[in-house]
PDB file of N, CA and C in Angstrom:
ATOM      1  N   UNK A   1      31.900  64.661 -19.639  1.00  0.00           N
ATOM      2  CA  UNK A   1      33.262  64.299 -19.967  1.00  0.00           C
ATOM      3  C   UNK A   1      33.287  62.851 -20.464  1.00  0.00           C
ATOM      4  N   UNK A   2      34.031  62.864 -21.545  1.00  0.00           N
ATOM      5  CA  UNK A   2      34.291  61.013 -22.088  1.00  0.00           C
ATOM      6  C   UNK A   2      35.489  60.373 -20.971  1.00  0.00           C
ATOM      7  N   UNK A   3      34.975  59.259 -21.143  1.00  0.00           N
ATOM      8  CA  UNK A   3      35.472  58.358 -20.648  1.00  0.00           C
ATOM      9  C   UNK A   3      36.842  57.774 -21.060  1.00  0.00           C
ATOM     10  N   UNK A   4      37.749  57.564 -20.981  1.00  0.00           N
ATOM     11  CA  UNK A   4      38.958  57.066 -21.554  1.00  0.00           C
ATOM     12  C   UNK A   4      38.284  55.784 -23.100  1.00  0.00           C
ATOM     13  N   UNK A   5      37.772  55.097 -22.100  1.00  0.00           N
ATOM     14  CA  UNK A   5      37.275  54.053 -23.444  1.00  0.00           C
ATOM     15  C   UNK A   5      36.482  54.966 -24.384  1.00  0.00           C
ATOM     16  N   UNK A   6      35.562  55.607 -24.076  1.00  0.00           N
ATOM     17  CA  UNK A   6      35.090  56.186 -25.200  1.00  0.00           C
ATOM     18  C   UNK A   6      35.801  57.375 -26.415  1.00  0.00           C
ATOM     19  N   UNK A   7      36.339  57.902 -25.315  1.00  0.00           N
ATOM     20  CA  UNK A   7      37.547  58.804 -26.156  1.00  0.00           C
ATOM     21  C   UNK A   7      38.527  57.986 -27.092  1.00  0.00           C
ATOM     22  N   UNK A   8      38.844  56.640 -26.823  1.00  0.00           N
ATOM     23  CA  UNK A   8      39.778  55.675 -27.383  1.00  0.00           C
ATOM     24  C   UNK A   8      39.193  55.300 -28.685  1.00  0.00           C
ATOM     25  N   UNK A   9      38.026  55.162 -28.427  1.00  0.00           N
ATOM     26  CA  UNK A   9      36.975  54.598 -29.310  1.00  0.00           C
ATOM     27  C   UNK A   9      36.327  55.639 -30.615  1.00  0.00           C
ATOM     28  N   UNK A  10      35.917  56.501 -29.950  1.00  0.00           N
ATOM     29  CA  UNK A  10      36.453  57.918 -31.314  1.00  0.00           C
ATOM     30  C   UNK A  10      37.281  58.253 -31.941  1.00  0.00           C
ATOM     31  N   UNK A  11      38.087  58.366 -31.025  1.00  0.00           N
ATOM     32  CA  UNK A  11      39.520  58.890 -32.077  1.00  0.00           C
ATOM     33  C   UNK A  11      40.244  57.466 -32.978  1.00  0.00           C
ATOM     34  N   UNK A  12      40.016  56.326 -32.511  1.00  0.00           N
ATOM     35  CA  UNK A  12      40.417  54.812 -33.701  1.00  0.00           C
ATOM     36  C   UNK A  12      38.997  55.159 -34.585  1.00  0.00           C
ATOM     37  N   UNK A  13      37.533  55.705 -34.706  1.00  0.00           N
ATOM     38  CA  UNK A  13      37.105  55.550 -35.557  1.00  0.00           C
ATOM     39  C   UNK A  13      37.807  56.694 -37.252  1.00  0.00           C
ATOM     40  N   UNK A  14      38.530  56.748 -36.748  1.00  0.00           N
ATOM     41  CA  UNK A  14      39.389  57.590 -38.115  1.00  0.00           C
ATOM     42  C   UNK A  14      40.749  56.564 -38.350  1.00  0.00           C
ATOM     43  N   UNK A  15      40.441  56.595 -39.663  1.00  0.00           N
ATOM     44  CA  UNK A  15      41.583  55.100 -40.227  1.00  0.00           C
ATOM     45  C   UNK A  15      42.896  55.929 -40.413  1.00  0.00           C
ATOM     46  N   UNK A  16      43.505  57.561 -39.838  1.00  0.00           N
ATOM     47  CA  UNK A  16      44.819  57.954 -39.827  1.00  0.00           C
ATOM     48  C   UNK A  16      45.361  57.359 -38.557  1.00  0.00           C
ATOM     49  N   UNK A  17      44.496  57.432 -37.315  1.00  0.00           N
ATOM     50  CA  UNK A  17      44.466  57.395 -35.928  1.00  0.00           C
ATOM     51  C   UNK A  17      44.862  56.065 -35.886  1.00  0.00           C
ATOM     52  N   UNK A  18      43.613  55.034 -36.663  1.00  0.00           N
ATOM     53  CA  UNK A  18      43.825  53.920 -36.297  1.00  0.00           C
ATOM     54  C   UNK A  18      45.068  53.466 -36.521  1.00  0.00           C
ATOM     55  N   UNK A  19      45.566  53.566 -37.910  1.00  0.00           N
ATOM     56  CA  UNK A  19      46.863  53.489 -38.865  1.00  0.00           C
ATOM     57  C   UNK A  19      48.002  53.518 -37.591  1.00  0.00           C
ATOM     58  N   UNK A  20      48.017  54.432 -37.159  1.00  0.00           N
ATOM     59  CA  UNK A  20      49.313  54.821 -36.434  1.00  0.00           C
ATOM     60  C   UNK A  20      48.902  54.218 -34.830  1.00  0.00           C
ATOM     61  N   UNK A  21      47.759  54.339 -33.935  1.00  0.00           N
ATOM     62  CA  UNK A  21      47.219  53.241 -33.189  1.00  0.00           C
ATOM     63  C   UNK A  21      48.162  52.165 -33.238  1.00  0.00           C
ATOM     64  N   UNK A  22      47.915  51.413 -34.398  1.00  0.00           N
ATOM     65  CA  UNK A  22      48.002  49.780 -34.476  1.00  0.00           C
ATOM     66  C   UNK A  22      49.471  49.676 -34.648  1.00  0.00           C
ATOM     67  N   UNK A  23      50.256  50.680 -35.011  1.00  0.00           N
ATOM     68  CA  UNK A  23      51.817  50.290 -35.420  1.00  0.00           C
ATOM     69  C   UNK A  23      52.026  50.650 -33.679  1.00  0.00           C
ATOM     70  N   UNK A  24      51.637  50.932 -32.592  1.00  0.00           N
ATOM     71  CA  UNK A  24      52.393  51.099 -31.358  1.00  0.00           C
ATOM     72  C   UNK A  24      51.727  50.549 -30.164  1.00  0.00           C
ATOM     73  N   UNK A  25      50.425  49.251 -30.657  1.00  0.00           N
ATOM     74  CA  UNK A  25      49.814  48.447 -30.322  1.00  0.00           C
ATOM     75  C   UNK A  25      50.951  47.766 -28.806  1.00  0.00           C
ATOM     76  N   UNK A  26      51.913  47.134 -29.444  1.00  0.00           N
ATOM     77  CA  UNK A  26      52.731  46.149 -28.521  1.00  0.00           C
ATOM     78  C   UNK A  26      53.354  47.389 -27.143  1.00  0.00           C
ATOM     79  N   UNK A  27      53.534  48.564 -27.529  1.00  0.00           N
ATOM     80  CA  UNK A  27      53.569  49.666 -26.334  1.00  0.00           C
ATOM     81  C   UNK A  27      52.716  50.040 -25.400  1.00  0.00           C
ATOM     82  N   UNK A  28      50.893  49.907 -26.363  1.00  0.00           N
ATOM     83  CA  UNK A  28      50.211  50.659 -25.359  1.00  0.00           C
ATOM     84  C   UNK A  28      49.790  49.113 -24.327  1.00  0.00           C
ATOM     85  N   UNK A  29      50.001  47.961 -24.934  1.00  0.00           N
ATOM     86  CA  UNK A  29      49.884  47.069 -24.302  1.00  0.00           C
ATOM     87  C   UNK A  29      50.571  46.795 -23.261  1.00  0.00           C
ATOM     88  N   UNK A  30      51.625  47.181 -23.189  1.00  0.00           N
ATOM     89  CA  UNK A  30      52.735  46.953 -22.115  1.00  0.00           C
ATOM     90  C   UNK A  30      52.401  47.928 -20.899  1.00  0.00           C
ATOM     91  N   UNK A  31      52.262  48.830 -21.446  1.00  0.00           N
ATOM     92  CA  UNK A  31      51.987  50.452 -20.788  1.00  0.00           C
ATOM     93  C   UNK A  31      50.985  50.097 -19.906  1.00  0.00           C
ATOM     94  N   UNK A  32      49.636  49.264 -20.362  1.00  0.00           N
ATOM     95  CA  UNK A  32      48.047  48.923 -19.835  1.00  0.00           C
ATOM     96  C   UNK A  32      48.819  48.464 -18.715  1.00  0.00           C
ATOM     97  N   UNK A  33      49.894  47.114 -19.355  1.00  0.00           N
ATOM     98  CA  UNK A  33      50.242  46.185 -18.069  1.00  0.00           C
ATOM     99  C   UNK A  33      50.921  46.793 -16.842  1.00  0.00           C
ATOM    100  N   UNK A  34      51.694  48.047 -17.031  1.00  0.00           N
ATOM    101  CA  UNK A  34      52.300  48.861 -15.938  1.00  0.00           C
ATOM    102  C   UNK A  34      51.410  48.710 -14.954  1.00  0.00           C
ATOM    103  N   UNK A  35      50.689  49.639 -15.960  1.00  0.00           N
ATOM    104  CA  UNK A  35      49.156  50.614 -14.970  1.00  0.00           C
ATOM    105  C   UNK A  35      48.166  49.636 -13.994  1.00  0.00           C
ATOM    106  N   UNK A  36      48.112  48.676 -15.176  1.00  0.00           N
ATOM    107  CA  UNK A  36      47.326  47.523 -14.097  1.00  0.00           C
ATOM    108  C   UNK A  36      47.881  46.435 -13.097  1.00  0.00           C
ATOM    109  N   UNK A  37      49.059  46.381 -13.040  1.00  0.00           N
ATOM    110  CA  UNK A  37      49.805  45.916 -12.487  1.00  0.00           C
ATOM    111  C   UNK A  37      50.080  47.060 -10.251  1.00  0.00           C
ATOM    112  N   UNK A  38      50.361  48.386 -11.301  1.00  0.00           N
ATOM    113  CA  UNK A  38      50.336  49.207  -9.967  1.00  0.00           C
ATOM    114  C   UNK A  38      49.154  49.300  -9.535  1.00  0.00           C
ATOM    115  N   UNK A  39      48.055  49.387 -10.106  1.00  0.00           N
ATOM    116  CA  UNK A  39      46.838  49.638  -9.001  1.00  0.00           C
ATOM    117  C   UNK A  39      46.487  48.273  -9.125  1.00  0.00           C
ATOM    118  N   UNK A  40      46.802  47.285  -9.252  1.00  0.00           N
ATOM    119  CA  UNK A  40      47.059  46.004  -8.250  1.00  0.00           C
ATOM    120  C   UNK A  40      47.759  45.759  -7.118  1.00  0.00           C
ATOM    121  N   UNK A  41      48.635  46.357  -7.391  1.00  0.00           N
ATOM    122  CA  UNK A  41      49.487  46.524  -5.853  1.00  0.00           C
ATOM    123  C   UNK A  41      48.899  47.485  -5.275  1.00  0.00           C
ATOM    124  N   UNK A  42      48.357  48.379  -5.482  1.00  0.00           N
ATOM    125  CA  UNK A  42      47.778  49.391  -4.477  1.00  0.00           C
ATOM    126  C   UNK A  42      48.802  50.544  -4.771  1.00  0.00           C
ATOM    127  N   UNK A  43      49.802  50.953  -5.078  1.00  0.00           N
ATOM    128  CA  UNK A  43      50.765  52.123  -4.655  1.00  0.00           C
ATOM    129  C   UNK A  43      50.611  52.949  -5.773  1.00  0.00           C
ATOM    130  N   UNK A  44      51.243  53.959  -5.336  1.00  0.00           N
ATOM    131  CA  UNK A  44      51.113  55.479  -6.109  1.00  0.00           C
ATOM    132  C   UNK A  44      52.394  55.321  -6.976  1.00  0.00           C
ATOM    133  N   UNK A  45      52.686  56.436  -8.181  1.00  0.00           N
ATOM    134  CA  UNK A  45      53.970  56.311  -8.974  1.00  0.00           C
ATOM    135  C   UNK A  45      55.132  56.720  -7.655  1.00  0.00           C
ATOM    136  N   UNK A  46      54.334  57.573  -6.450  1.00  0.00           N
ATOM    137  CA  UNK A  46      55.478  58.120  -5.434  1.00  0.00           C
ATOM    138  C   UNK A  46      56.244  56.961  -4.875  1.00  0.00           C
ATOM    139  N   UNK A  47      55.470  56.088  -4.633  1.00  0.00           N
ATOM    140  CA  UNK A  47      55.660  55.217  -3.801  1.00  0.00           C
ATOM    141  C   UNK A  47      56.553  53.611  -4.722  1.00  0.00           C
ATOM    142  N   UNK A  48      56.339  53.646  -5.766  1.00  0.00           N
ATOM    143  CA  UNK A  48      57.450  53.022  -6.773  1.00  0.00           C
ATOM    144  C   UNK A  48      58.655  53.465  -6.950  1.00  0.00           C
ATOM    145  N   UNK A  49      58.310  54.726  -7.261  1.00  0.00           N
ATOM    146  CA  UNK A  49      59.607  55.586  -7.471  1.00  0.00           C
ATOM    147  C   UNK A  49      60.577  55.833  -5.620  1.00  0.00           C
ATOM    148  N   UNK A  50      60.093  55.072  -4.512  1.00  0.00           N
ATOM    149  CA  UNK A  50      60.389  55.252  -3.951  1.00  0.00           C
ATOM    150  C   UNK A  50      61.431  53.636  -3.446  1.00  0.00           C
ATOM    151  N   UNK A  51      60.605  52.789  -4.200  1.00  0.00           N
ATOM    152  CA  UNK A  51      61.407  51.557  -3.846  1.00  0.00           C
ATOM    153  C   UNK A  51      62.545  51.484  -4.882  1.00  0.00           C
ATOM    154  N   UNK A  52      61.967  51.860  -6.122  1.00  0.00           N
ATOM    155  CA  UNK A  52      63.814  51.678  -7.064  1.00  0.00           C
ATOM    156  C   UNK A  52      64.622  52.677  -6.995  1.00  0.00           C
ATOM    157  N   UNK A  53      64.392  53.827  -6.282  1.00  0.00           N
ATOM    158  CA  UNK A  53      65.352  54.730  -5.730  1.00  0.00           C
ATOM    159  C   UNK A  53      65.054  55.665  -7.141  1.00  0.00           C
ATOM    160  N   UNK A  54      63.898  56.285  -7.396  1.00  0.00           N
ATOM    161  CA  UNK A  54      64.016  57.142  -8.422  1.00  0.00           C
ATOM    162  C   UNK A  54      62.969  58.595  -8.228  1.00  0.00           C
ATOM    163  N   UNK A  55      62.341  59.134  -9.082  1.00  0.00           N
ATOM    164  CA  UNK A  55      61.901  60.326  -8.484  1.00  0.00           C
ATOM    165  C   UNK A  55      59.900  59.968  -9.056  1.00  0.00           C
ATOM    166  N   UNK A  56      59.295  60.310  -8.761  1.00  0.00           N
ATOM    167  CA  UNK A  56      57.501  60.186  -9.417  1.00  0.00           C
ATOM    168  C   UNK A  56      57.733  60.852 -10.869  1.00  0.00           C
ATOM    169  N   UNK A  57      58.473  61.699 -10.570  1.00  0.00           N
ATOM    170  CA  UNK A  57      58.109  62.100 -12.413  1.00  0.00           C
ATOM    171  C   UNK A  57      58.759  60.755 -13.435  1.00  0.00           C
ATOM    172  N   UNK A  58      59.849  60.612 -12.970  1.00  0.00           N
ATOM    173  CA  UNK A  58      60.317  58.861 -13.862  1.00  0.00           C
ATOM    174  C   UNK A  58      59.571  58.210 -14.156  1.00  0.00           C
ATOM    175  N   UNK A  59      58.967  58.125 -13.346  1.00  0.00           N
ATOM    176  CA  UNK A  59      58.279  56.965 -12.906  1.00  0.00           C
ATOM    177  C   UNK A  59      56.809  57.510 -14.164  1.00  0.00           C
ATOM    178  N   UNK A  60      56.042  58.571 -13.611  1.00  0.00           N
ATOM    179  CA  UNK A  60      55.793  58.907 -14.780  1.00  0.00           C
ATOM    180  C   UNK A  60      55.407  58.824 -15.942  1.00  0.00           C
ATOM    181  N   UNK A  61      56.706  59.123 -16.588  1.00  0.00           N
ATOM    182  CA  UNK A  61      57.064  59.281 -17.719  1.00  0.00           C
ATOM    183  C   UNK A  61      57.253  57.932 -18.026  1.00  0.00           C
ATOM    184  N   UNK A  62      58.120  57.361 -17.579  1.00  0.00           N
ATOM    185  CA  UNK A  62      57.802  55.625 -17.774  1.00  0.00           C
ATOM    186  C   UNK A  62      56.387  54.853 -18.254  1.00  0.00           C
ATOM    187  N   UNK A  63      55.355  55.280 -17.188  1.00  0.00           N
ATOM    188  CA  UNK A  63      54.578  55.156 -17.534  1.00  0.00           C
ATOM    189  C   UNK A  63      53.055  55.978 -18.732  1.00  0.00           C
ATOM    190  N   UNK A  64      54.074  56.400 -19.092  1.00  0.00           N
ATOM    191  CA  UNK A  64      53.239  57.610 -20.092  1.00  0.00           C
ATOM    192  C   UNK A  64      53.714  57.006 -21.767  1.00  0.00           C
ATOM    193  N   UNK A  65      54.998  56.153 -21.539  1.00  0.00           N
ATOM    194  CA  UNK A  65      55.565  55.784 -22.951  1.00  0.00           C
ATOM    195  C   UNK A  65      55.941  57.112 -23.766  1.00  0.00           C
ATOM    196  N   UNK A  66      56.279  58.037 -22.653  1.00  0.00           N
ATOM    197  CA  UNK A  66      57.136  59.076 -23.407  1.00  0.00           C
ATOM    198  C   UNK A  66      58.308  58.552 -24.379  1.00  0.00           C
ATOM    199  N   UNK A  67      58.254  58.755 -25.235  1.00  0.00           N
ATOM    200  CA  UNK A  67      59.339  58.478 -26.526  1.00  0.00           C
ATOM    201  C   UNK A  67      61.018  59.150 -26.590  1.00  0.00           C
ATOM    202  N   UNK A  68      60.541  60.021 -25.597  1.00  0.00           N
ATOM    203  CA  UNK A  68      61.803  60.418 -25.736  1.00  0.00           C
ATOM    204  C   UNK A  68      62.961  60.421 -24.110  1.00  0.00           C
ATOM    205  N   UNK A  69      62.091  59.591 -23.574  1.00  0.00           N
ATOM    206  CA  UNK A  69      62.675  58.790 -22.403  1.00  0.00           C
ATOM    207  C   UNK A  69      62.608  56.828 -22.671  1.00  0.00           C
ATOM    208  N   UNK A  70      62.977  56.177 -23.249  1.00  0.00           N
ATOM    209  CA  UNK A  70      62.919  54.569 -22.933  1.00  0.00           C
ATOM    210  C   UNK A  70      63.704  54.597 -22.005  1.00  0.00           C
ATOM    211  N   UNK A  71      63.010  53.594 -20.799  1.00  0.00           N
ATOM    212  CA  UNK A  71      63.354  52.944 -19.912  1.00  0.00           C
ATOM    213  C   UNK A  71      64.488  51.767 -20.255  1.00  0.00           C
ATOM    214  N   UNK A  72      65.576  51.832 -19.786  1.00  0.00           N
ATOM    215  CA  UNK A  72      66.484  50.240 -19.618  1.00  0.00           C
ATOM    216  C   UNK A  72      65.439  49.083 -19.672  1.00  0.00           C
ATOM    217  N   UNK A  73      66.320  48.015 -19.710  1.00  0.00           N
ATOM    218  CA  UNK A  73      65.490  46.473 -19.217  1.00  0.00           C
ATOM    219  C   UNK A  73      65.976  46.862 -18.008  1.00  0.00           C
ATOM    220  N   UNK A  74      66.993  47.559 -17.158  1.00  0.00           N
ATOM    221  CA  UNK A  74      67.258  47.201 -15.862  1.00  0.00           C
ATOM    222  C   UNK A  74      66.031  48.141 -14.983  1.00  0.00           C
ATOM    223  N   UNK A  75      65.623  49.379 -15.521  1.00  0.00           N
ATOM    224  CA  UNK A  75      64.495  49.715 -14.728  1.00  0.00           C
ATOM    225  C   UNK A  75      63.893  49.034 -14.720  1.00  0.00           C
ATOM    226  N   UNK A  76      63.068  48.498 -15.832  1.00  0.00           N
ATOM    227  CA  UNK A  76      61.848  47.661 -16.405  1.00  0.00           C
ATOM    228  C   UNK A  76      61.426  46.945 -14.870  1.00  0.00           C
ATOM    229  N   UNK A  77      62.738  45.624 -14.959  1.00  0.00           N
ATOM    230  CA  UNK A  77      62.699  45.178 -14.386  1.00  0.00           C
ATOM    231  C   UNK A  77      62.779  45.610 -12.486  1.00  0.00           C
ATOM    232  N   UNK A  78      63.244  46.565 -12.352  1.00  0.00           N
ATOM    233  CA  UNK A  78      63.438  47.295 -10.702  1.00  0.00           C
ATOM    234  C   UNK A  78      62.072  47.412 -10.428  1.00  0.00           C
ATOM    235  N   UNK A  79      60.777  48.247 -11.708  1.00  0.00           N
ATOM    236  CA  UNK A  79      59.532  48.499 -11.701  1.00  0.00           C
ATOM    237  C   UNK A  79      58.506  47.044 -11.374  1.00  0.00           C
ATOM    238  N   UNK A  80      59.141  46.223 -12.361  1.00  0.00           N
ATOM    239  CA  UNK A  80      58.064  44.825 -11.953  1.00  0.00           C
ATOM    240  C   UNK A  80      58.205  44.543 -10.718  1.00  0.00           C
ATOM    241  N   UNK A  81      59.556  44.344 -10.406  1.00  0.00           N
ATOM    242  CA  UNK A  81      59.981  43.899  -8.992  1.00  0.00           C
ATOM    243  C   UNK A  81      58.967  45.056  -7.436  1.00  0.00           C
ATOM    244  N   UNK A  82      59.397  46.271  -8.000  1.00  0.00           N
ATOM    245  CA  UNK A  82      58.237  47.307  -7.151  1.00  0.00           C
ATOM    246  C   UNK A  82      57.075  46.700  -6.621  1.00  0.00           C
ATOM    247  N   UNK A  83      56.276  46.042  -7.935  1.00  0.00           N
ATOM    248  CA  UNK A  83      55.389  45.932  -7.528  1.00  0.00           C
ATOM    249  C   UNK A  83      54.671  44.440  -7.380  1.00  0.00           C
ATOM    250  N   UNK A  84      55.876  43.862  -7.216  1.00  0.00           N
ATOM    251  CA  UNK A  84      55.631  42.228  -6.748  1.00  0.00           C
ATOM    252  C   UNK A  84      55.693  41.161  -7.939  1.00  0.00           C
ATOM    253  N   UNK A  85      56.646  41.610  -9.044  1.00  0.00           N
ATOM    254  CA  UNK A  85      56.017  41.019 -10.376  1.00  0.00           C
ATOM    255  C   UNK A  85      57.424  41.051 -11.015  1.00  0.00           C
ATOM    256  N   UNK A  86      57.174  39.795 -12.072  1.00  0.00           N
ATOM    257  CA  UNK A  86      58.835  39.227 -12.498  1.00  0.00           C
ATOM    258  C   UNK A  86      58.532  40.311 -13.899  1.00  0.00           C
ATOM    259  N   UNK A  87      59.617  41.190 -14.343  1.00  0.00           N
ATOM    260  CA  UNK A  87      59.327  40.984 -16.236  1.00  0.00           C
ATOM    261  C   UNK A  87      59.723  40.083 -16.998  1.00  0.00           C
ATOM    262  N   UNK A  88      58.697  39.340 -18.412  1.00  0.00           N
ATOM    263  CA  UNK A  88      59.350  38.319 -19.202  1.00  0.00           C
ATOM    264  C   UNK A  88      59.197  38.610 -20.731  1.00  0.00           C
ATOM    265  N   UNK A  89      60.005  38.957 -21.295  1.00  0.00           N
ATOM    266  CA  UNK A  89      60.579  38.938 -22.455  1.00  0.00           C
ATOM    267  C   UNK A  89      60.303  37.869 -23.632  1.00  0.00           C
ATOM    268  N   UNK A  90      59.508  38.527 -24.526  1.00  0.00           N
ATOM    269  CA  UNK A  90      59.459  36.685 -25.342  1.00  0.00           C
ATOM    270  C   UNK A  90      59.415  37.152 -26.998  1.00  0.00           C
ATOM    271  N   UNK A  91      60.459  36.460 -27.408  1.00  0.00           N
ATOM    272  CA  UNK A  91      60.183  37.080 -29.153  1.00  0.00           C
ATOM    273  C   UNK A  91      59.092  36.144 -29.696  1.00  0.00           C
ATOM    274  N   UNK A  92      58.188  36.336 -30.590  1.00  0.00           N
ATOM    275  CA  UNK A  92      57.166  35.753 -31.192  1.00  0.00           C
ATOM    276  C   UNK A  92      57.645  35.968 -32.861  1.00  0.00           C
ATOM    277  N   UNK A  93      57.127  34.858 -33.823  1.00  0.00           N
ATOM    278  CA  UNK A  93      57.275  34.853 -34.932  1.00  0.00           C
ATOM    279  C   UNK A  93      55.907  35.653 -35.753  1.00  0.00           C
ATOM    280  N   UNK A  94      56.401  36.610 -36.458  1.00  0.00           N
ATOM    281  CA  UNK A  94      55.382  37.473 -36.924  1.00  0.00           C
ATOM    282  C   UNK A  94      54.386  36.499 -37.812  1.00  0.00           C
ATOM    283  N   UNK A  95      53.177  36.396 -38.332  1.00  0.00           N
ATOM    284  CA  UNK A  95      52.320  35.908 -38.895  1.00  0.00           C
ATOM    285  C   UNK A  95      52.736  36.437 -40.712  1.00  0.00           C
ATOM    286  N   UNK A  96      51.813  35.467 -41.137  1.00  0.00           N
ATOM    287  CA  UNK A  96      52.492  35.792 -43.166  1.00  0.00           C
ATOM    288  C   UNK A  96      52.098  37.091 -43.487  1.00  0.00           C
ATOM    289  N   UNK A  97      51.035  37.651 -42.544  1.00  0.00           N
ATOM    290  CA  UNK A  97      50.725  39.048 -43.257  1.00  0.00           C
ATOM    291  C   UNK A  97      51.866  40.300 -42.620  1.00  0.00           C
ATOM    292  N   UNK A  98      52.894  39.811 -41.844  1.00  0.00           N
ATOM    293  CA  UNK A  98      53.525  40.616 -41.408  1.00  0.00           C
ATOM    294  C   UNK A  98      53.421  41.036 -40.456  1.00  0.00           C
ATOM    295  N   UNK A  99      52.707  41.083 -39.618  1.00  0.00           N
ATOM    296  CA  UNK A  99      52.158  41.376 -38.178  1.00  0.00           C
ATOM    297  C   UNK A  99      52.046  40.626 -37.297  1.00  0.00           C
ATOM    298  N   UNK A 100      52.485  41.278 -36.196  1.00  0.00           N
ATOM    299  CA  UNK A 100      52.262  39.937 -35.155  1.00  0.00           C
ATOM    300  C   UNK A 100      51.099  39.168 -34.622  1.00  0.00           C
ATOM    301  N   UNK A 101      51.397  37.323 -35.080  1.00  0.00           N
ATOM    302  CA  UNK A 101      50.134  37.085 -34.358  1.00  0.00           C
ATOM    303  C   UNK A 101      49.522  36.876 -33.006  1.00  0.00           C
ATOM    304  N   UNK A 102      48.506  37.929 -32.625  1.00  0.00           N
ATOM    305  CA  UNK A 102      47.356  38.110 -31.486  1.00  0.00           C
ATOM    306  C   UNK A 102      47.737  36.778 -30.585  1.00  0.00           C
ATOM    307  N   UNK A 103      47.395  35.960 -31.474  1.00  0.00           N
ATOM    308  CA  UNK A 103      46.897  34.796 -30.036  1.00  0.00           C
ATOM    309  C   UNK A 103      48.444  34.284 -29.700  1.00  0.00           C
ATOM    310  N   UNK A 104      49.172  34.417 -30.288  1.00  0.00           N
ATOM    311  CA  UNK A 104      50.668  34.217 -29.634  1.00  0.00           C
ATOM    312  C   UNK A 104      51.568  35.326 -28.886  1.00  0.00           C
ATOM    313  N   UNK A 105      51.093  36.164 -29.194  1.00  0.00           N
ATOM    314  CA  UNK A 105      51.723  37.676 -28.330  1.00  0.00           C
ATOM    315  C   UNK A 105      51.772  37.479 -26.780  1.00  0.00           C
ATOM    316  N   UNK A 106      52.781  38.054 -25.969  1.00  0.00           N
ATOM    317  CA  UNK A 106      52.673  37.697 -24.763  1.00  0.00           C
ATOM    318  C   UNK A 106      53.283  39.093 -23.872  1.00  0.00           C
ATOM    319  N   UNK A 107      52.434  39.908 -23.633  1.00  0.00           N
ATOM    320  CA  UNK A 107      53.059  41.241 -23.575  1.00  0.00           C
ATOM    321  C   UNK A 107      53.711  40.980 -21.495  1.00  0.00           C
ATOM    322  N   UNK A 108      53.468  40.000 -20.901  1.00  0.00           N
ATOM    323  CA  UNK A 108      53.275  40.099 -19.585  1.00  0.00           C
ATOM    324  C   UNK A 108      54.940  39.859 -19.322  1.00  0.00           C
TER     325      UNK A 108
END
């Protein structure tokens, strides 16, 4: 069985994948930060979904970047708080090629 990284790593070696990859870059980044954020705290989605008063599948799906659920800023924030952690918000000025620049991005 592949590995998440390696599976990640195949499927970006095709420039349709990558194409569409890179336009939802600033999501899967955020998404990483969920994930690594909860198994920093140690707790299960049950056990989140248990402090902001919501159900594991929310929770979830929240964390899946289902598209056809966005989360409020007011969950967002109920979720950071879950798990011991402020959310911060920061607009960045896109770079001349149109894209945002890397070393100024601040997904935390």
């Amino acid at each position: 069985m592949l590995s998440h990284k390696e599976l990640k790593a195949r499927a970006l070696a095709h420039a349709e994948v990558k194409d569409e990859y890179d336009k939802l870059e600033e999501e899967f980044a955020l998404l990483d930060e969920f994930l690594k954020a909860r198994a920093a705290a140690g707790v299960t989605q049950a056990e989140v979904a248990e402090r902001i008063g919501t159900t594991q599948s929310a929770i979830a799906r929240l964390e899946s970047g289902n598209s056809r659920h966005s989360p409020s800023l007011a969950t967002l924030r109920k979720y950071a708080h879950a798990l011991g952690c402020r959310l911060e918000l920061r607009l960045v000025k896109e770079s001349a090629a149109g894209g945002i620049n890397n070393r100024d991005r601040e997904v935390s």
